[in-house]
Every structure is written in structure tokens, then in C-alpha cells.
Protein backbone atom coordinates (compact mmCIF):
# COMPACT_ATOMS: atom_id res chain seq x y z
CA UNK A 1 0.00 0.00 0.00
CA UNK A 2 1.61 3.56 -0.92
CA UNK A 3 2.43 5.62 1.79
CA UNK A 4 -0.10 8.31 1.30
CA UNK A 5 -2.84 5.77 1.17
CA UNK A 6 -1.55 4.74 4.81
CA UNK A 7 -1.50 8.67 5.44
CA UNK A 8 -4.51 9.49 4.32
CA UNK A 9 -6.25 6.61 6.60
CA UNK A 10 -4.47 8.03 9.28
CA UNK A 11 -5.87 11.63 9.24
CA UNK A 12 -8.78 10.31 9.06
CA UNK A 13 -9.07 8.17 11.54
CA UNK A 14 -7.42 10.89 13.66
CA UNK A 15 -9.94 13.17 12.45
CA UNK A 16 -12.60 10.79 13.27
CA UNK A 17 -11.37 10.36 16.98
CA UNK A 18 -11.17 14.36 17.62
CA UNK A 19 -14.43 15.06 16.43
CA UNK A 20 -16.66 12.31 17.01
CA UNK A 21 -17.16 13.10 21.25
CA UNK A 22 -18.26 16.84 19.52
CA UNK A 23 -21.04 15.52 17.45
CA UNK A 24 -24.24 16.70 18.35
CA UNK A 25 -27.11 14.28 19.82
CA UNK A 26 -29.58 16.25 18.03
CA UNK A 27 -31.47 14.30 15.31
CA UNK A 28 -30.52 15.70 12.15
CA UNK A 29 -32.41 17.80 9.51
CA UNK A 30 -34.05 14.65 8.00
CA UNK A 31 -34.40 12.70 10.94
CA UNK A 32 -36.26 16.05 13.09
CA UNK A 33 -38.61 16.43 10.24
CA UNK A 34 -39.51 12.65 10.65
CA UNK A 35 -40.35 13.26 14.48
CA UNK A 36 -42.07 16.48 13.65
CA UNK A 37 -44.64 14.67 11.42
CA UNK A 38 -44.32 11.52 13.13
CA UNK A 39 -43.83 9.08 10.58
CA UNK A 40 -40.86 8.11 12.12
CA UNK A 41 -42.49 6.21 15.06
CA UNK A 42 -44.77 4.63 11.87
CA UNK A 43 -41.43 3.40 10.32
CA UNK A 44 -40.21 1.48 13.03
CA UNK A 45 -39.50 -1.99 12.55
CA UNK A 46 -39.86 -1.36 8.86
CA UNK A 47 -35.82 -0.97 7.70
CA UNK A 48 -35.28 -3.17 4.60
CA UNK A 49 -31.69 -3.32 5.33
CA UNK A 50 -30.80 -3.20 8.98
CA UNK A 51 -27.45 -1.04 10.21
CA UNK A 52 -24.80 -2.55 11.41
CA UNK A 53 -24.32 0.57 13.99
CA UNK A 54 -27.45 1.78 14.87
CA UNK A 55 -27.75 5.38 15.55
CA UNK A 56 -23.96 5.07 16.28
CA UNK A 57 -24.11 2.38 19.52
CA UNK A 58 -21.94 -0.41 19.56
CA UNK A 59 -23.50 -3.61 20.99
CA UNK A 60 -22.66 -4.11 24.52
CA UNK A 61 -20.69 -0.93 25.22
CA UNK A 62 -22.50 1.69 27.65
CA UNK A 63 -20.09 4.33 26.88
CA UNK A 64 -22.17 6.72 24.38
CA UNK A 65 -18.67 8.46 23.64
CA UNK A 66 -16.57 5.55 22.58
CA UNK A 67 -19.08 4.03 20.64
CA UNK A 68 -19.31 6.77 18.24
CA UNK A 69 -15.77 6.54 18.16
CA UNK A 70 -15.67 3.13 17.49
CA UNK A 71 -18.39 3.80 14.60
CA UNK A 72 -16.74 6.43 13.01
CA UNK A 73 -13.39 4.15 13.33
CA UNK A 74 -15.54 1.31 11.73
CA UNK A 75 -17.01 3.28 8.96
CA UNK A 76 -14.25 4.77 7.87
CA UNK A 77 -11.91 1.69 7.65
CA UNK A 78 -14.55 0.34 5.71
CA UNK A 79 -15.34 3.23 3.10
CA UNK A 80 -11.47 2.95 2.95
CA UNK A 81 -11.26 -0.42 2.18
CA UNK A 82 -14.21 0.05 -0.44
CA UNK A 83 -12.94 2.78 -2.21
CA UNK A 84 -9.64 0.78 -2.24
CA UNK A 85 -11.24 -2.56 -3.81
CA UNK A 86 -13.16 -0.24 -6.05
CA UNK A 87 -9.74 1.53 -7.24
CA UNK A 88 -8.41 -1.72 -7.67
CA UNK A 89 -11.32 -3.28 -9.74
CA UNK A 90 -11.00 -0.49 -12.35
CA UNK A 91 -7.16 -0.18 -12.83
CA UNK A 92 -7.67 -3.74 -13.26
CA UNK A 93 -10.52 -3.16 -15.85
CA UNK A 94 -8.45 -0.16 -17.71
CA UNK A 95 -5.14 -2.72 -18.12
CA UNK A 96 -7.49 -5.28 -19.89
CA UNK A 97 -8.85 -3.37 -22.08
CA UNK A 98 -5.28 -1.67 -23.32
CA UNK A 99 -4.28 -4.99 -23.60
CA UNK A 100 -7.24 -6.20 -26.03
């Protein structure tokens, strides 16, 4: 892996461990205007695809402030690792297709 890859992950993740205990607990713009018309509560138990993280709780751990750590770690090591297979998938793609 090239060293501003590894970098790049780092400030990230650094980023991620600074600012995630500042996050607000407010609901967010999309998530308040669900409450306010109260669809939301209508919704519940409804999710075709179920979140690994939950309104950012980790299974298990009581401590609100290290589990959105441990969330923001998780997603972004895994957006990371996406975006890396993805990157990987198309220079793969391009090099076949100069070859043909």
C-alpha cells in the first residue's frame, strides 16, 4: 500500500477520533422532520436493510462516547477499504482493455 494511502487513513481516523465526542445528539435535519410529522415512530420496525451501527451504539458498550468513536473508526476503515477494492477493480478493468 503507498504511503499516502496509509496517510490518508491516518488523518482520518485521527480526524474521526477528535471530532466524534463533539457531534451533536440532536437528530438531524431529515431525521427532526420525521419526528415532527411523526412518521418516524410509523417506520419502526420497517428498515429493509438493517445497520450494522445503529444510531452510532456499539453492541454491549455503555459508553455513548466511545461508541461513536468506534463507529466512526468502523465506517471509515470500511469506506477505505471500499474505495480501495473499487480503485483496484478499475485499474484492473483499464489494463485489460489496453491490452485487447
Amino acid at each position: 500500500m503507498k504511503k499516502e494511502v496509509i496517510i490518508g487513513i491516518f488523518i482520518a481516523l485521527l480526524i474521526v477520533v477528535i471530532l466524534a465526542p463533539l457531534a451533536s445528539s440532536n437528530p438531524d435535519g431529515l431525521e427532526r422532520v420525521a419526528e415532527d410529522l411523526a412518521f418516524l415512530e410509523r417506520a419502526d420496525g420497517r428498515e429493509v436493510i438493517s445497520s450494522p451501527l445503529p444510531d452510532y451504539e456499539v453492541p454491549g458498550l455503555e459508553n455513548k462516547t466511545l461508541a461513536g468513536i468506534l463507529a466512526g473508526i468502523t465506517g471509515t476503515l470500511l469506506t477505505f477499504a471500499l474505495m480501495m477494492i473499487l480503485a483496484k477493480l478499475i485499474a484492473t478493468s483499464k489494463k485489460n482493455k489496453q491490452m485487447s
